[in-house]
Protein backbone atom coordinates (compact mmCIF):
# COMPACT_ATOMS: atom_id res chain seq x y z
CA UNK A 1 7.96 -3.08 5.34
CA UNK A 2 5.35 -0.51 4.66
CA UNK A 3 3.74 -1.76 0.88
CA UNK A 4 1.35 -5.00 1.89
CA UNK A 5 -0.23 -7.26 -0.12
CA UNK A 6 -3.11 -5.32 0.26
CA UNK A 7 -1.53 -2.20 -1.48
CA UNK A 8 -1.21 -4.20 -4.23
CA UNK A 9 -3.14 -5.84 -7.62
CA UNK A 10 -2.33 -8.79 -9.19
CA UNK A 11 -3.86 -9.59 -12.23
CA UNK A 12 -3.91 -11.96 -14.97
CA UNK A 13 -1.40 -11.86 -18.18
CA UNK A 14 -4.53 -12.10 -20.20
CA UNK A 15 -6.84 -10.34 -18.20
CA UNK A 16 -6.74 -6.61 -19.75
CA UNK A 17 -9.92 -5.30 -18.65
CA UNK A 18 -8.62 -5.95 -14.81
CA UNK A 19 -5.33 -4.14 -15.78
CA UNK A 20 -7.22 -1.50 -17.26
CA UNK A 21 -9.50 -1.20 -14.09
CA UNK A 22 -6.41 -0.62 -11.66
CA UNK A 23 -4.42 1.87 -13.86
CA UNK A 24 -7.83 4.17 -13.22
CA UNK A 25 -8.49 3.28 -9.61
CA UNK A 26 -5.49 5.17 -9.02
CA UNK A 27 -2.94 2.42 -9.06
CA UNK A 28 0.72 2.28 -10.81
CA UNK A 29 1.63 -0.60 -12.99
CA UNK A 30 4.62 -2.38 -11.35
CA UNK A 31 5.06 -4.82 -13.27
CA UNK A 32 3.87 -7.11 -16.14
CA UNK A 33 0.58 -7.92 -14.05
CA UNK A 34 1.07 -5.88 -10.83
CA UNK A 35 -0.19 -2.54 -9.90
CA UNK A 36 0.69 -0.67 -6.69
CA UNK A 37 -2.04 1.94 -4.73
CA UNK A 38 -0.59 5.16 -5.85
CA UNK A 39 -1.21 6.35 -2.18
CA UNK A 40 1.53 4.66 -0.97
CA UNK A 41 3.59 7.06 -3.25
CA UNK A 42 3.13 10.85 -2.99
CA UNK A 43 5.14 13.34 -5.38
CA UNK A 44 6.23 15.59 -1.81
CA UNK A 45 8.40 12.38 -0.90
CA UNK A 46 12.18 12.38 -1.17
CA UNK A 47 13.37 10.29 -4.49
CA UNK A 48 14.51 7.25 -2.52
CA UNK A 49 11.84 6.90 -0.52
CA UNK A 50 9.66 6.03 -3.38
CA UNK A 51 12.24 4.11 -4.64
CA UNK A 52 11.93 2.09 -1.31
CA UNK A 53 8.14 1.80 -1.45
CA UNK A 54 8.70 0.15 -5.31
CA UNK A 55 11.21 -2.31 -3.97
CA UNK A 56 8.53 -3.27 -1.48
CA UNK A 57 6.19 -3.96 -3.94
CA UNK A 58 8.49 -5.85 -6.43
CA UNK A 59 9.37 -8.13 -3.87
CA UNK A 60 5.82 -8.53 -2.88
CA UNK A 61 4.58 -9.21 -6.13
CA UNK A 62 7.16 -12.06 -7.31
CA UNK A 63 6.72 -14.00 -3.55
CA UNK A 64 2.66 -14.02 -5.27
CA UNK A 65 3.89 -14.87 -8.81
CA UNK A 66 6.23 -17.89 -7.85
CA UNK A 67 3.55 -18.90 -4.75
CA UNK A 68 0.52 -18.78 -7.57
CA UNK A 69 2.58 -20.33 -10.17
CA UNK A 70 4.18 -23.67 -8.39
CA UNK A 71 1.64 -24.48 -5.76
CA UNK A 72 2.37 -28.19 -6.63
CA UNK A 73 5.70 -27.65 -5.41
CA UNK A 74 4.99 -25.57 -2.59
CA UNK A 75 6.56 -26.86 0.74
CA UNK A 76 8.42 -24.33 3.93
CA UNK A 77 11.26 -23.19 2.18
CA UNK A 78 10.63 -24.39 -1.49
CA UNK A 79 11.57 -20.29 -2.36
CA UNK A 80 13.45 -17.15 -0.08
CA UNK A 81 14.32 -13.99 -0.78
CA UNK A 82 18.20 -12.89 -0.57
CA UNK A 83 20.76 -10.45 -1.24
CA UNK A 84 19.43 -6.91 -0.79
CA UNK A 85 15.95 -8.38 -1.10
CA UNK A 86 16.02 -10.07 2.20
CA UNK A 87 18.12 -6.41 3.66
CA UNK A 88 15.14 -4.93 2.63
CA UNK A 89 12.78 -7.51 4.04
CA UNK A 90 14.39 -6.84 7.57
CA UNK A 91 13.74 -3.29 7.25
CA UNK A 92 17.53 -2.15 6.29
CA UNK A 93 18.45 -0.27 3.85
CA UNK A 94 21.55 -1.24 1.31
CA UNK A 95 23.69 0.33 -0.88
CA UNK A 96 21.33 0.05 -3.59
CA UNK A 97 17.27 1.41 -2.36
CA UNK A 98 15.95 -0.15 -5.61
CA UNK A 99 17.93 -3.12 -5.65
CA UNK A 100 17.40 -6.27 -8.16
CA UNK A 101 15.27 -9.03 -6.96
CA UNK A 102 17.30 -12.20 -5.47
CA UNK A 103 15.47 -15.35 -4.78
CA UNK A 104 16.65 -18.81 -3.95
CA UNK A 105 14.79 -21.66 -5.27
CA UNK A 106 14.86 -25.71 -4.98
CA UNK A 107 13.10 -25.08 -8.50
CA UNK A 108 14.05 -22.11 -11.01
CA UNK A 109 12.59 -20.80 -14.00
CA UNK A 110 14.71 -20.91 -16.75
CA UNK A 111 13.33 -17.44 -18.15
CA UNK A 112 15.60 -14.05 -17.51
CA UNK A 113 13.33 -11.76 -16.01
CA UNK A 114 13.28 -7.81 -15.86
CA UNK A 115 11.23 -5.79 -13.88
CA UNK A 116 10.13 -2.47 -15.99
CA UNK A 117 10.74 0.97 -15.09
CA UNK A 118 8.07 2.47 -12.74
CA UNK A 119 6.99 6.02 -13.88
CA UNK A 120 5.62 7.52 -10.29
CA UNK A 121 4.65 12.07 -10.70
CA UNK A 122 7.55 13.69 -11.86
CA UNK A 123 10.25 10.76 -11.61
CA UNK A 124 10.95 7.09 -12.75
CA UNK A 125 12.22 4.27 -10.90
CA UNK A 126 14.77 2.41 -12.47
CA UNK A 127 14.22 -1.50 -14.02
CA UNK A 128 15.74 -4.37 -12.00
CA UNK A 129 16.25 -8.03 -12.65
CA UNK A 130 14.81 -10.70 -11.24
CA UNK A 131 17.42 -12.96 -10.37
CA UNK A 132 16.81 -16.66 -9.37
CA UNK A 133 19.41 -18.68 -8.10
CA UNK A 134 18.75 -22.63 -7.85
CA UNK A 135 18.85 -24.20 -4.19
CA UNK A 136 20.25 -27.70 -4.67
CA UNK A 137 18.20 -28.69 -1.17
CA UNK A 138 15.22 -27.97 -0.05
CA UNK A 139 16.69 -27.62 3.42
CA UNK A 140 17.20 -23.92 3.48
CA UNK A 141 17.59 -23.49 7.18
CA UNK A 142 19.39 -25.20 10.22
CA UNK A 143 16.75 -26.27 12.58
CA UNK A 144 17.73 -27.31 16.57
CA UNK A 145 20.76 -26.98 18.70
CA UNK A 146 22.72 -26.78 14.89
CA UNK A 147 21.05 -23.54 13.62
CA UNK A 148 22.48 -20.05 13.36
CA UNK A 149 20.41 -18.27 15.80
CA UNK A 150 20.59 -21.40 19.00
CA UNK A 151 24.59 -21.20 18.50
CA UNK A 152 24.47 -17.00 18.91
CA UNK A 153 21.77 -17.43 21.49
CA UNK A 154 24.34 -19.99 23.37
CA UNK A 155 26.71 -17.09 23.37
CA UNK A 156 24.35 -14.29 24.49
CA UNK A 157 23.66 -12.90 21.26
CA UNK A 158 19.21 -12.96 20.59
CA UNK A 159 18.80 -12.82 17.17
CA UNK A 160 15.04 -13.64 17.37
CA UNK A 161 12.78 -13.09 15.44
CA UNK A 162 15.51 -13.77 12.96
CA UNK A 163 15.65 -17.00 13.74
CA UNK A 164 12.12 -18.18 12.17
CA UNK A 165 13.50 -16.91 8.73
CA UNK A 166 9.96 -14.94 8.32
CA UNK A 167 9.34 -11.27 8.22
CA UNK A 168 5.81 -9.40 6.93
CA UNK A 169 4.68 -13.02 6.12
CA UNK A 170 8.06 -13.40 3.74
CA UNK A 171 10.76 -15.98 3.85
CA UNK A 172 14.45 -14.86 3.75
CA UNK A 173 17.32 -16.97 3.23
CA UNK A 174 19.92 -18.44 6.51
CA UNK A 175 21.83 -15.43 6.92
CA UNK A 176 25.22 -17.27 5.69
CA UNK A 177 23.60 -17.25 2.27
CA UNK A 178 22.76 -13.64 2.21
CA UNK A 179 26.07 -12.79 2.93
CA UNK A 180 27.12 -15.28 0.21
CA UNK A 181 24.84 -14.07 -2.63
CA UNK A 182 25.69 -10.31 -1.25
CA UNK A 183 29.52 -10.91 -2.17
CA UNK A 184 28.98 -12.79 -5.35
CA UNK A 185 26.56 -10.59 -7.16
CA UNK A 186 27.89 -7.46 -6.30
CA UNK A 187 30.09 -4.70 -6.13
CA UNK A 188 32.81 -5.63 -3.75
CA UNK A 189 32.20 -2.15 -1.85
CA UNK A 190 28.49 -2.38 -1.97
CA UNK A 191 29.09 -5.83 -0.51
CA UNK A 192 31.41 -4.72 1.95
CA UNK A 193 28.54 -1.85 3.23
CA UNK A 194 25.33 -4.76 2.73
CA UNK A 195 28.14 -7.07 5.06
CA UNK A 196 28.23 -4.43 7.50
CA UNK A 197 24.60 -3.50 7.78
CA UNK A 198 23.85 -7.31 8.15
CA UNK A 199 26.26 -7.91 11.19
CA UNK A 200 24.93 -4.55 12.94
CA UNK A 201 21.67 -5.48 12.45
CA UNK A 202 22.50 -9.44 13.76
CA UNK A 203 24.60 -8.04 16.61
CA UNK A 204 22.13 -5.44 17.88
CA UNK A 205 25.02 -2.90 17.85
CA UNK A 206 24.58 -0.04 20.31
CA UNK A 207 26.32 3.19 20.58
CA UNK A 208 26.30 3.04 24.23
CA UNK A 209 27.86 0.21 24.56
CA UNK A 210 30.67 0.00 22.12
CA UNK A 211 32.98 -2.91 24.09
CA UNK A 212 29.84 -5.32 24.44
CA UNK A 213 28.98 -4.70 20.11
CA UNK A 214 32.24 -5.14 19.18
CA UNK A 215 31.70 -8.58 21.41
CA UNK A 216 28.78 -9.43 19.64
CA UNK A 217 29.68 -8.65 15.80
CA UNK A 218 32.50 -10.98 16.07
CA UNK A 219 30.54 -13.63 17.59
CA UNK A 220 28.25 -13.29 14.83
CA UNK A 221 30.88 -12.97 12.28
CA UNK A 222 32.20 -16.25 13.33
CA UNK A 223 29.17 -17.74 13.24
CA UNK A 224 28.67 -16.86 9.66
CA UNK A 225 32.16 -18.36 8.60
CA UNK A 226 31.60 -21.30 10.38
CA UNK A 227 28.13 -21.75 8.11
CA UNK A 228 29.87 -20.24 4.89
CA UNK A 229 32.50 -23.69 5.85
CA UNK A 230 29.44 -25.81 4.95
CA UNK A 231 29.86 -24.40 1.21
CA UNK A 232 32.98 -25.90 0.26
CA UNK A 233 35.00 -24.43 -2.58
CA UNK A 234 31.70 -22.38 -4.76
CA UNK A 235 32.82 -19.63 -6.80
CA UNK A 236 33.58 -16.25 -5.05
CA UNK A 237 33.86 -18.31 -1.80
CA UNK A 238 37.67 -16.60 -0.83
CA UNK A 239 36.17 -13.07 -1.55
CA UNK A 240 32.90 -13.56 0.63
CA UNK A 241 35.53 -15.33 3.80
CA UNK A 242 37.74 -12.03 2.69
CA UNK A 243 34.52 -9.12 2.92
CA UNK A 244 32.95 -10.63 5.71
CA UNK A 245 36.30 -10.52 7.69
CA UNK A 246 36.85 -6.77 6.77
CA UNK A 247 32.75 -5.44 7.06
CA UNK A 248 32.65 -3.39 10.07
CA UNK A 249 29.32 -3.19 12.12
CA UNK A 250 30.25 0.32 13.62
CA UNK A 251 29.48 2.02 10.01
CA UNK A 252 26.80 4.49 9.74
CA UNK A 253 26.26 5.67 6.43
CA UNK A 254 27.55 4.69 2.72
CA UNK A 255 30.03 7.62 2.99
CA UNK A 256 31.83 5.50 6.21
CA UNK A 257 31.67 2.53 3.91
CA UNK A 258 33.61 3.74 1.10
CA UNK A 259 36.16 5.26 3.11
CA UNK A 260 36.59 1.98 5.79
CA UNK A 261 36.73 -0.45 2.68
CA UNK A 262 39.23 1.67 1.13
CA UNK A 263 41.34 2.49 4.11
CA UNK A 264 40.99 -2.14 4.77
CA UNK A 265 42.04 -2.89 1.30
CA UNK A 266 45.21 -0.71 1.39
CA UNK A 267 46.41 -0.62 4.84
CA UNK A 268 48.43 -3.44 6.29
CA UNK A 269 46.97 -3.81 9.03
CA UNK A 270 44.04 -3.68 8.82
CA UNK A 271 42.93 -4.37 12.09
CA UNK A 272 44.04 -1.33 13.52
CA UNK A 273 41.40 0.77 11.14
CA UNK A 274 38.27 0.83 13.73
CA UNK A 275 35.08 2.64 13.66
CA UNK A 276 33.14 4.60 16.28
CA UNK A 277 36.56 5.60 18.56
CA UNK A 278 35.91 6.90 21.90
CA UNK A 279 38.58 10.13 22.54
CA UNK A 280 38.42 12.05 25.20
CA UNK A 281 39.87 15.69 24.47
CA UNK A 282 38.81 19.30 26.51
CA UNK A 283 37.06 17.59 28.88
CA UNK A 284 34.80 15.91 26.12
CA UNK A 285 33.85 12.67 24.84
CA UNK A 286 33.87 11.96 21.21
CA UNK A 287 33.05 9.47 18.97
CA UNK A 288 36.05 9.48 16.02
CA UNK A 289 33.99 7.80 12.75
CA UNK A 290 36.91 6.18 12.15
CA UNK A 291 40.52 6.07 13.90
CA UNK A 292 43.77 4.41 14.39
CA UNK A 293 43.95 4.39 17.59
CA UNK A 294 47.91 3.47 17.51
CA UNK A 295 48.83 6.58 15.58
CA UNK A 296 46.28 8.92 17.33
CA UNK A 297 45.04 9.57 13.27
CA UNK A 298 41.10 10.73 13.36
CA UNK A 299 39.56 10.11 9.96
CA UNK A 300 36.48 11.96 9.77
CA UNK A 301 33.70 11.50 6.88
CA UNK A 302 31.63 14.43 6.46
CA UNK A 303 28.44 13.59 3.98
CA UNK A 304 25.82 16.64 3.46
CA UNK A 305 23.45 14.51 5.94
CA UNK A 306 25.48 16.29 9.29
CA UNK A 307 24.64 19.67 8.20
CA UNK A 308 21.10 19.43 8.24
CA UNK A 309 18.89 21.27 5.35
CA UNK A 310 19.02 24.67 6.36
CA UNK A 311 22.00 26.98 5.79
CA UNK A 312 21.49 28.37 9.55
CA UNK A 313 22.05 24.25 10.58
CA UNK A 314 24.98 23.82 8.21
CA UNK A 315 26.88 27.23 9.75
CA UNK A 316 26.23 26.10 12.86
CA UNK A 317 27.20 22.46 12.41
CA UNK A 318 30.18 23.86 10.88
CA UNK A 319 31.37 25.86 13.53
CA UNK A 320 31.07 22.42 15.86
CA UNK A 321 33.15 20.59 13.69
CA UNK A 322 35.55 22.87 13.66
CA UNK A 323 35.49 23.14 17.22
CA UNK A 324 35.56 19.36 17.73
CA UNK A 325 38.85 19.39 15.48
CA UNK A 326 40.78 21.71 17.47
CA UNK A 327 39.99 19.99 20.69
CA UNK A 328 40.87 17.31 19.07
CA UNK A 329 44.48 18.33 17.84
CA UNK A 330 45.15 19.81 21.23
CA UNK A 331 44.85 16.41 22.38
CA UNK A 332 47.64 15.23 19.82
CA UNK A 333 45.06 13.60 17.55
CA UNK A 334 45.70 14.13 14.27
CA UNK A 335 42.38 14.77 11.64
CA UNK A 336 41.79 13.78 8.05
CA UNK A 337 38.68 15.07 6.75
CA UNK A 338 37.25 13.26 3.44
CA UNK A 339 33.94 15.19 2.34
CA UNK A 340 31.54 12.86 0.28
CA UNK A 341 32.43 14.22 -3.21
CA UNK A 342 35.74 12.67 -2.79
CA UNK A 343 34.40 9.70 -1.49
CA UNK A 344 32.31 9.15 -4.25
CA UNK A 345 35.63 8.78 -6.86
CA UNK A 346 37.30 5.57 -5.59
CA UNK A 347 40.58 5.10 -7.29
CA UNK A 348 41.11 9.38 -6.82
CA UNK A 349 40.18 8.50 -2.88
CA UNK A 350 42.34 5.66 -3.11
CA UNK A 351 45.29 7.38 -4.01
CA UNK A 352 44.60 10.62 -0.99
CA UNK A 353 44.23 8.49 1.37
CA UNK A 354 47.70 6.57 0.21
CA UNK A 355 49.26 9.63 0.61
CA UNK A 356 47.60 11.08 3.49
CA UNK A 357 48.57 8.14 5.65
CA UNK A 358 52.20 7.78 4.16
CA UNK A 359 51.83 11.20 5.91
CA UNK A 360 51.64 9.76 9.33
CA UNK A 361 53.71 6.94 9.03
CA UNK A 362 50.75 4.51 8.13
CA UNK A 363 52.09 1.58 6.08
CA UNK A 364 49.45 0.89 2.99
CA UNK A 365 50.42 -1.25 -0.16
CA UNK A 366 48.65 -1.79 -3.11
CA UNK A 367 44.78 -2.64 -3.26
CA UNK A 368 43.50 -6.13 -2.10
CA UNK A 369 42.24 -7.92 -4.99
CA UNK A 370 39.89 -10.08 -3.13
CA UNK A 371 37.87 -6.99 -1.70
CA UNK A 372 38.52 -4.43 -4.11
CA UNK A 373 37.71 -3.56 -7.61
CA UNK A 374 37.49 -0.44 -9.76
CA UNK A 375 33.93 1.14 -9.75
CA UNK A 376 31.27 -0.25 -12.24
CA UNK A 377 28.91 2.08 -13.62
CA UNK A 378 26.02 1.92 -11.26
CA UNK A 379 27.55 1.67 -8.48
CA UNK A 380 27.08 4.81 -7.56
CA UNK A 381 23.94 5.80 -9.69
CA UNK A 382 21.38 8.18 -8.52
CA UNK A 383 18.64 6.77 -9.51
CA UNK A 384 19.62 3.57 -7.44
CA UNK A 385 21.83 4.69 -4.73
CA UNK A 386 20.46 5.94 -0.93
């Protein structure tokens, strides 16, 4: 993470001269006793960027609160951070960049919490909750030949430094419960794109070598089931088993997500819905974003990210694309092109993909309930959203 401790001031509840004292040092108030270094945010950085950096600092700032507040019950593991927290943590970034704050705790407070709006120059950072979820053991990590990251290390897959469950001095949860707390407080698609990120991340996915991280996402995928096993029948358990099965580690952007988890909760099967295709066609290799290979269908997600910022980039971007399509169709692939404005309006994207696949012979029925659900209001927020 970039924001450290020592970016930040924590001060008293009651202490207002202190408070006072950081707000003109040059310091933004975070929260209800927590200031940030202002140079850590400068007005000529992109929106979510600062976003980011206030994330940082929230999560910061309540790993202080809860270590100042319960030092009697301090032990390894008494609190972690989860959810999009602990994405964060690792140095990912989820659906949301200025995400709520999950922690897991052998002892919560009973008090809702909301973290206020940060006003930073010219724009304001959104509130969040703090939301603390009670740990009925203290035991919030498999230790020994038993733990998540010996049983992927048995099977080739190095997930240190993972494994320790520390990162920037701060505890995140076994990854089977950030995976679990991912698919029960959220979104099902902004699940199914945290889900995703997660197993890429675990599996050390690499381009160049798209046989061997295919290899290693399902051997971490199973590894995750086998753990989520341990939580018997807890609410939301048959959507998490159903997400984790469908998240894709080959996705690179929220623009893939949205069009994968549609494409998963309507085809039949599924399975043959892959990312990152290898085609050959004129003599060149491609990389399809996502394909069925059995029907030779390209589906292509073009987001304003591939064309650069510069209308002399986006012309000539363009004319590869194009290009790339034609090669493409002379090689009896068939392309679908979904530009991010219609990937932003699900059940409208749901329904052109239905009929852009009944097209081409694909078989899709109606929407999985266990991994989809209409879109909730922030889902795809601004203010919130990479």
């Amino acid at each position: 993470m970039e924001i450290r401790h020592s970016d930040l001031v924590v001060t008293s509840s009651t202490n207002r001269v202190s408070t006072a004292r950081a707000l003109r040092n040059g310091f933004v108030q975070i929260g209800h006793c927590a200031h940030l270094s202002q140079r850590k945010l400068h007005a000529s950085e992109k929106p979510w960027v600062t976003r980011q950096r206030v994330a940082e600092a929230r999560i910061l700032t309540v790993q202080h609160l809860i270590s100042t507040r319960a030092r009697h019950a301090a032990e390894d593991g008494d609190f972690v951070f989860s959810g999009e927290s602990a994405l964060v943590i690792l140095g990912l970034q989820p659906w949301w960049n200025n995400p709520d704050v999950v922690v897991r705790r052998v002892r919560r407070s009973g008090h809702k919490c909301v973290l206020p709006a940060v006003p930073v120059h010219n724009a304001r950072v959104p509130e969040v909750r703090l939301v603390q979820i009670r740990h009925k053991t203290k035991q919030l990590r498999g230790s020994g030949e038993t733990s998540f990251g010996h049983r992927l290390a048995a099977q080739g897959v190095e997930v240190d430094p993972y494994e320790t469950g520390v990162h920037s001095g701060i505890q995140i949860a076994p990854a089977h419960l950030i995976v679990y707390d991912l698919c029960r407080l959220l979104h099902p698609l902004q699940a199914f794109h945290n889900v995703s990120l997660l197993l890429r991340h675990l599996a050390r996915w690499d381009s160049r070598d798209l046989a061997g991280s295919r290899q290693r996402v399902q051997i971490v995928r199973q590894a995750l089931r086998q753990d989520l096993d341990t939580l018997g029948a807890v609410p939301r358990i048959r959507r998490t088993r159903a997400l984790l099965a469908s998240a894709d580690g080959g996705l690179e952007s929220p623009a893939e997500s949205i069009v994968l988890w549609s494409l998963r909760s309507i085809v039949k099967k599924s399975a043959s819905v892959l990312t990152q295709v290898p085609v050959t066609a004129g003599k060149q290799n491609f990389r399809i974003d996502i394909g069925v290979p059995t029907a030779k269908l390209a589906i292509e997600v073009t987001g304003r990210g591939k064309f650069g910022e510069s209308s002399t980039s986006a012309y000539r971007v363009a004319d590869r694309f194009v290009a790339r399509q034609q090669m493409l169709e002379a090689a009896d692939w068939r392309v679908i092109n979904i530009t991010y404005d219609q990937a932003k309006k699900l059940t409208p994207l749901m329904d052109l993909l239905r009929k852009l696949l009944s097209q081409h012979g694909i078989v899709t029925g109606v929407p999985d309930p266990l991994i989809w659900a209409e879109a909730a209001p922030l889902l795809m927020a601004k203010s919130r959203r990479y």
